[in-house]
C-alpha atoms as a PDB file:
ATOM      1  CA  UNK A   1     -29.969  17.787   8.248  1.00  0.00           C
ATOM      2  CA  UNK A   2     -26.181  19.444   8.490  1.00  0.00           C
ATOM      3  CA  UNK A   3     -25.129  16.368  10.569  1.00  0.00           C
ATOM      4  CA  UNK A   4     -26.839  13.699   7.581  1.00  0.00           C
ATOM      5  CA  UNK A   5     -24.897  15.952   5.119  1.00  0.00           C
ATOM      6  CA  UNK A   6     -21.920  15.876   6.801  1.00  0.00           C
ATOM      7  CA  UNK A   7     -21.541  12.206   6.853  1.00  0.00           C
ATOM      8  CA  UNK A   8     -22.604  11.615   3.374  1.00  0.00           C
ATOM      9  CA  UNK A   9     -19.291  13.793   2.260  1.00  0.00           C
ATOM     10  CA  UNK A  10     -17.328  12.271   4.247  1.00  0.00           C
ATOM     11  CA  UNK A  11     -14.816   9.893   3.064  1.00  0.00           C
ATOM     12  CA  UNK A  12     -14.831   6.734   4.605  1.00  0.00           C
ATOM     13  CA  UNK A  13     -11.841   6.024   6.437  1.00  0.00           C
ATOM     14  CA  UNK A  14      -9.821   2.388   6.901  1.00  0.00           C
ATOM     15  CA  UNK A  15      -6.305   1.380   8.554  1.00  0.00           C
ATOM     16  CA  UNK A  16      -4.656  -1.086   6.489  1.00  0.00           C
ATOM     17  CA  UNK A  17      -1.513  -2.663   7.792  1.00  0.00           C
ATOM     18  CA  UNK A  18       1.413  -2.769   5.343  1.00  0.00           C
ATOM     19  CA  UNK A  19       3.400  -5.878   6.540  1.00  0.00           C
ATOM     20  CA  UNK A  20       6.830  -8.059   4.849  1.00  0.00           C
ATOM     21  CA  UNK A  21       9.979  -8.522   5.809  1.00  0.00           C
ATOM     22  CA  UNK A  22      13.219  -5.984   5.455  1.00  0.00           C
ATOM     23  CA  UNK A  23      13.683  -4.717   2.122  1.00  0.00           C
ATOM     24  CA  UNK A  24      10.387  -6.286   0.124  1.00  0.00           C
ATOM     25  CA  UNK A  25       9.517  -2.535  -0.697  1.00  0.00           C
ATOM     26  CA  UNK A  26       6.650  -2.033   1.779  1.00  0.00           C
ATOM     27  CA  UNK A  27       7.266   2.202   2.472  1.00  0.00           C
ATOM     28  CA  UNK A  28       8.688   2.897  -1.620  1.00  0.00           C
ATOM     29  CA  UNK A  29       4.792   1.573  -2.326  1.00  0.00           C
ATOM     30  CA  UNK A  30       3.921   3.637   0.206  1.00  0.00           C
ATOM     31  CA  UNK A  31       5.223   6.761  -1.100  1.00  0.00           C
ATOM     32  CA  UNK A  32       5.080   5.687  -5.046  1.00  0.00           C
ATOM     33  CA  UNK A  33       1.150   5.994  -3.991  1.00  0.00           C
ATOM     34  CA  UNK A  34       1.647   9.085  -1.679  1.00  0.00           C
ATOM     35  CA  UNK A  35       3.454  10.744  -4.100  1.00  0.00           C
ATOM     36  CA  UNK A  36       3.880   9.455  -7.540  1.00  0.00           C
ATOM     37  CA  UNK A  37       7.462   9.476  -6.842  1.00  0.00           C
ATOM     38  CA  UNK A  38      10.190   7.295  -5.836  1.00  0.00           C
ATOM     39  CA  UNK A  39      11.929   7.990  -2.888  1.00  0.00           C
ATOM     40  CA  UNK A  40      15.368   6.440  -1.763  1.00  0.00           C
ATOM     41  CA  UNK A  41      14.529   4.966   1.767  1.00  0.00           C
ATOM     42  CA  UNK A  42      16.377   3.453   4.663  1.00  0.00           C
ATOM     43  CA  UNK A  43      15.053  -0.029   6.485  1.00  0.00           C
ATOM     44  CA  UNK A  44      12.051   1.416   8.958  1.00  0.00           C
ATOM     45  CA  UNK A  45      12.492   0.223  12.293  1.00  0.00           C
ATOM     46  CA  UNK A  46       8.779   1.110  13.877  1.00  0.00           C
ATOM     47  CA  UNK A  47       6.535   2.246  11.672  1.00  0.00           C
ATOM     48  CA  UNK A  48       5.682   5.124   9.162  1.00  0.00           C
ATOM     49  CA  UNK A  49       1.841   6.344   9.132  1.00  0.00           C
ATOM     50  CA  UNK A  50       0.415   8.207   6.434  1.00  0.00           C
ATOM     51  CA  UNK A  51      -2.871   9.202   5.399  1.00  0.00           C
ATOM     52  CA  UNK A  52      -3.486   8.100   1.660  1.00  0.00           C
ATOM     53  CA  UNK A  53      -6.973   8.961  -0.097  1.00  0.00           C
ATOM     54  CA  UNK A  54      -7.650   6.499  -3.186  1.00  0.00           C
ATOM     55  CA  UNK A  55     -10.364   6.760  -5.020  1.00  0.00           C
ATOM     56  CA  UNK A  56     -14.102   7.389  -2.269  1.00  0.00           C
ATOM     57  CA  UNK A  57     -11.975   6.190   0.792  1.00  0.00           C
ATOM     58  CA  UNK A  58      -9.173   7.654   3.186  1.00  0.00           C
ATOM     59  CA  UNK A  59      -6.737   4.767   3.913  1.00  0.00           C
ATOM     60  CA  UNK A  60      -4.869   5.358   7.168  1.00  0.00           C
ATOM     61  CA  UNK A  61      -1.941   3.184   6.160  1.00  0.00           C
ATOM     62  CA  UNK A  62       0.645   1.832   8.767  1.00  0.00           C
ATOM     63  CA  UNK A  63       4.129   0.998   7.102  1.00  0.00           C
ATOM     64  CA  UNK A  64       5.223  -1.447   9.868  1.00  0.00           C
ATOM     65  CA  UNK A  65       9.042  -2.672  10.050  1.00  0.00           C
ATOM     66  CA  UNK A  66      10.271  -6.025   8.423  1.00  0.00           C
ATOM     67  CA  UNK A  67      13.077  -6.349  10.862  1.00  0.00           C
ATOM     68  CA  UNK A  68      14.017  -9.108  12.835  1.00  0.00           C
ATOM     69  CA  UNK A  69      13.120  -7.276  16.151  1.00  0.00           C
ATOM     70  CA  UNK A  70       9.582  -5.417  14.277  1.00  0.00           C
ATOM     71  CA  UNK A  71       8.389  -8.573  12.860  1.00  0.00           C
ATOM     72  CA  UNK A  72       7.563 -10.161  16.965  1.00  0.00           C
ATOM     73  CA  UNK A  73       5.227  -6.663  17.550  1.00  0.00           C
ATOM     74  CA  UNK A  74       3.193  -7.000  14.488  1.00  0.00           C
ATOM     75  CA  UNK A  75       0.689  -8.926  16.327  1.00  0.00           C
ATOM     76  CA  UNK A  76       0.143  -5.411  18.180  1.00  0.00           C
ATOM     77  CA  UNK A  77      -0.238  -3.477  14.929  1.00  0.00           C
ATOM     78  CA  UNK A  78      -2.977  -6.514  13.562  1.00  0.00           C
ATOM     79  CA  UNK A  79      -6.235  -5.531  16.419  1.00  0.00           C
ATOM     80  CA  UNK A  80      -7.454  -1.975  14.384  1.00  0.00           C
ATOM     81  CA  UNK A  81      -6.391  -3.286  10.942  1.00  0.00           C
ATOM     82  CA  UNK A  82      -9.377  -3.527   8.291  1.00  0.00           C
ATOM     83  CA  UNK A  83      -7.205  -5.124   5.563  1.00  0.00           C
ATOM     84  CA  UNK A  84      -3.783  -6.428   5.621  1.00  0.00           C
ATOM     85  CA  UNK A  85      -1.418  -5.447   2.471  1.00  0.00           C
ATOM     86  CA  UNK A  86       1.544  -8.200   3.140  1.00  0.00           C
ATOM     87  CA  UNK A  87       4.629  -7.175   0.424  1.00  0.00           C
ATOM     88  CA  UNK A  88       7.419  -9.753  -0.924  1.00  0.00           C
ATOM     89  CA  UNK A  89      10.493  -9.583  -3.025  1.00  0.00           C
ATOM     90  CA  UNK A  90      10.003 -11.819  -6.363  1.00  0.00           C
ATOM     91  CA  UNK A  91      13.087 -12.734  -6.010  1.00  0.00           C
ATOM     92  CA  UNK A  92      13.784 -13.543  -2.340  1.00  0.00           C
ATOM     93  CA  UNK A  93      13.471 -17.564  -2.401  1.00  0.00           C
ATOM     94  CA  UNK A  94      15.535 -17.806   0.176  1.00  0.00           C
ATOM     95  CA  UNK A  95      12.818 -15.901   2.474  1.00  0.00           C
ATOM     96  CA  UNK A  96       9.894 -17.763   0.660  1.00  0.00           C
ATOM     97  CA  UNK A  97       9.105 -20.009   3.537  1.00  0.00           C
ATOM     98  CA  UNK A  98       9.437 -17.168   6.083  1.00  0.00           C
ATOM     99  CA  UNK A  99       7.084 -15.810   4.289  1.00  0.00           C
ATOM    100  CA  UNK A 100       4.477 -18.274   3.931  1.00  0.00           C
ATOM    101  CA  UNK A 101       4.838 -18.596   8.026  1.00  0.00           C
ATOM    102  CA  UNK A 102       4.280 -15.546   8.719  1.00  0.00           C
ATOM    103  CA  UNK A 103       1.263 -15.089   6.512  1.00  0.00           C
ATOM    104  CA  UNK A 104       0.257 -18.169   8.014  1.00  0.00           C
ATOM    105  CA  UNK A 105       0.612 -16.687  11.382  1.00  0.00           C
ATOM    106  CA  UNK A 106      -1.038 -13.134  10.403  1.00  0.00           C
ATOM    107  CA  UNK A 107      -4.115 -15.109   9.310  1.00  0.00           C
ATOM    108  CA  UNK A 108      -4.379 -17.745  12.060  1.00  0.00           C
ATOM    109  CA  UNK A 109      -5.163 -14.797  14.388  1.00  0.00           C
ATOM    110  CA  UNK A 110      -8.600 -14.880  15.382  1.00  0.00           C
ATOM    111  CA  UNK A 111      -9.037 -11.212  15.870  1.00  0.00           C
ATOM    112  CA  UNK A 112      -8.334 -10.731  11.841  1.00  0.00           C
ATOM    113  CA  UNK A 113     -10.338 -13.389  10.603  1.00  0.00           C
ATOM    114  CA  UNK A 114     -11.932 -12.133   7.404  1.00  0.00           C
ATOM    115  CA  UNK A 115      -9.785  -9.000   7.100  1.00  0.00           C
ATOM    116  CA  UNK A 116      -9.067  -8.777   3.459  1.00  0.00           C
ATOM    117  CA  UNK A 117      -5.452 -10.091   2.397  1.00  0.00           C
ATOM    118  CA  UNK A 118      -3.282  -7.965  -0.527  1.00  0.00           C
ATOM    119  CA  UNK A 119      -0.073  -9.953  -1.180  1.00  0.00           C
ATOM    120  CA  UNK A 120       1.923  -7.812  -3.453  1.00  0.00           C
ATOM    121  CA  UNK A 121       4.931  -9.696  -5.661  1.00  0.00           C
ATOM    122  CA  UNK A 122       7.151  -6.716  -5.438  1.00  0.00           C
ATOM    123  CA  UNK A 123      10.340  -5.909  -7.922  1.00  0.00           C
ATOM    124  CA  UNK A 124       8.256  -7.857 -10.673  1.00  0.00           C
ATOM    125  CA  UNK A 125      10.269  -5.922 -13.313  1.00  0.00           C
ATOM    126  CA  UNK A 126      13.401  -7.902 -11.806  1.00  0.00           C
ATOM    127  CA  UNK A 127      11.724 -11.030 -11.889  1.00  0.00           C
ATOM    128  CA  UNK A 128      14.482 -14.030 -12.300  1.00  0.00           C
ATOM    129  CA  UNK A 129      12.357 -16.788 -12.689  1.00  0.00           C
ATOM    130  CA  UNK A 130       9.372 -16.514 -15.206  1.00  0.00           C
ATOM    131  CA  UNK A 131       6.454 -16.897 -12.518  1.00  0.00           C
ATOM    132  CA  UNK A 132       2.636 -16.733 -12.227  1.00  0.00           C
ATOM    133  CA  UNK A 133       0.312 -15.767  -9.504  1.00  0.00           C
ATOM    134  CA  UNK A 134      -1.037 -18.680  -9.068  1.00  0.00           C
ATOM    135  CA  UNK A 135       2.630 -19.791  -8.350  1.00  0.00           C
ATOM    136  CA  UNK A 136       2.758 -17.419  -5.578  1.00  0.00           C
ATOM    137  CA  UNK A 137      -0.764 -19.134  -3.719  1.00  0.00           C
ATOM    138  CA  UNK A 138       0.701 -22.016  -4.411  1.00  0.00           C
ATOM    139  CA  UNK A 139       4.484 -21.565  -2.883  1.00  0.00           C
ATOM    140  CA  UNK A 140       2.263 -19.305   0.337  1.00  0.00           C
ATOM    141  CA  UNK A 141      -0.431 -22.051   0.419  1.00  0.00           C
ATOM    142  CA  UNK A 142      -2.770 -19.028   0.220  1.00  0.00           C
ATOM    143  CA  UNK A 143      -5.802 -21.657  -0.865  1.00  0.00           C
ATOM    144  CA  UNK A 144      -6.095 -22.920   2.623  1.00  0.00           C
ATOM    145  CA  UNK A 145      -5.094 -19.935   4.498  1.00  0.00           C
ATOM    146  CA  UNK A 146      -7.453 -17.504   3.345  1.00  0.00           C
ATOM    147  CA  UNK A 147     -10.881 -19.186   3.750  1.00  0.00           C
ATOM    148  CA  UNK A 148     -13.277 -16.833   4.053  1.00  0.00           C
ATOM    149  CA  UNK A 149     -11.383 -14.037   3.644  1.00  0.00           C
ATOM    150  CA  UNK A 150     -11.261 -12.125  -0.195  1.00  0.00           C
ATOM    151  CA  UNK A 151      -7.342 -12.430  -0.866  1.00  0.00           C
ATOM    152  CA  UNK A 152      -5.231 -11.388  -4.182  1.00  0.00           C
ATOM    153  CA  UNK A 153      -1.704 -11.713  -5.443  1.00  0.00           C
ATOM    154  CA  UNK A 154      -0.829  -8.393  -7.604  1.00  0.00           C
ATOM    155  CA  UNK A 155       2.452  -7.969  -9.359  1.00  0.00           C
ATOM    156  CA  UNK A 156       3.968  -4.773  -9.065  1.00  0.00           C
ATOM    157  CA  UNK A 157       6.938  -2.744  -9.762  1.00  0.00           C
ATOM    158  CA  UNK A 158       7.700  -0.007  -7.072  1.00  0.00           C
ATOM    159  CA  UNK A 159      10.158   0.981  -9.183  1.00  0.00           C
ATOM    160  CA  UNK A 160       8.169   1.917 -11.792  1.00  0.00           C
ATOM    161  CA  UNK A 161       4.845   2.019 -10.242  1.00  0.00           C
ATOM    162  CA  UNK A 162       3.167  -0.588 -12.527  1.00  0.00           C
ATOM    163  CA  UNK A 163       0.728  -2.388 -11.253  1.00  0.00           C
ATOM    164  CA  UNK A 164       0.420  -0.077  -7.399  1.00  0.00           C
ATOM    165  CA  UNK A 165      -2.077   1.856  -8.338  1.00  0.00           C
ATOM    166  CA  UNK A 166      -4.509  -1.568  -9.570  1.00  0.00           C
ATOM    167  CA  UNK A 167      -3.556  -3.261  -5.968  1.00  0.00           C
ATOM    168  CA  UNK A 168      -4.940  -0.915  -3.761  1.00  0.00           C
ATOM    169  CA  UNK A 169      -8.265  -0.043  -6.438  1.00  0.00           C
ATOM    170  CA  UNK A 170      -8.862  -4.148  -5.497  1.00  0.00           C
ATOM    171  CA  UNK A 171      -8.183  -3.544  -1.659  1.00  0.00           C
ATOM    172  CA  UNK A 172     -10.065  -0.237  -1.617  1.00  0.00           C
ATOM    173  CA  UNK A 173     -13.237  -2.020  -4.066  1.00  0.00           C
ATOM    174  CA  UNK A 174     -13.463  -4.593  -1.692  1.00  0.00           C
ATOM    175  CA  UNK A 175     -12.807  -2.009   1.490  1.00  0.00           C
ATOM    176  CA  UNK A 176     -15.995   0.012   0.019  1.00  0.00           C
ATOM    177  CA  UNK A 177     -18.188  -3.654   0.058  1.00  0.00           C
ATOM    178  CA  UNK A 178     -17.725  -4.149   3.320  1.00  0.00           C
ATOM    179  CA  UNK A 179     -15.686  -7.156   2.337  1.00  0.00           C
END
């Protein structure tokens, strides 16, 4: 009976992979979420790991380098990830096809197939050019990339915080279905 009440407490528990290239914003989401704060932070070569509970489920999230040497040992990171949180700058067009291939890659891999995707339009209170979501599936040709896997494009400010906090209450809702 202790053992049946033990695991009914228990918070369930889920490693999602925070991926994007150097300076998108991946660990000041991080720690906007960790902490309510922002925190100055320097380009992460490896990774940072922190423990994040949201909401009825402990998210063991993995910060992973954007670098041009971290970016060839994601593939590593991608075999005990349950959901994949890939984070862009708005305003980066001149990365926006770098992007696309390496979401394109990321989802290709067999051993991810299904994996929810989070793609997270970061510095949205910068934006330059007035755009849409649906201008971001378009420009990352999420449509055909993602079949059968549940996939969203949230604007958010990690700045500010707006929008962070309704991101990961999709990823975590759709963590908690079993996808």
């Amino acid at each position: 009976m202790g053992h049946i009440m033990t695991r009914l407490l228990q918070k369930r528990r889920e490693t999602v992979l925070m991926l994007g290239l150097k300076n998108s914003g991946k660990t000041t989401i991080l720690y906007k979420l960790l902490t309510g704060k922002k925190i100055l932070s320097v380009p992460t070569f490896g990774f940072n790991m922190e423990i994040l509970p949201f909401n009825d489920i402990e998210l063991d999230v993995m910060d992973v380098g954007g670098g041009e040497k971290m970016v060839p040992l994601w593939k590593h990171y991608l075999i005990t990830a349950a959901a994949i949180v890939y984070v862009l700058d708005c305003n980066d067009w001149g990365r926006m096809n770098e992007n696309k291939e390496l979401i394109e890659d990321i989802l290709s891999r067999p051993e991810r197939k299904g994996v929810p995707l989070l793609v997270i339009v970061n510095k949205a209170e910068n934006m330059t050019r007035p755009m849409t979501s649906g201008h971001f599936q378009e420009k990352l040709d999420l449509n055909s990339n993602t079949r059968g896997r549940k996939y969203k494009v949230q604007f958010v400010s990690a700045e500010t915080g707006t929008g962070v906090v309704e991101a990961f209450t999709w990823l975590c809702a759709v963590l908690g279905s079993g996808h």
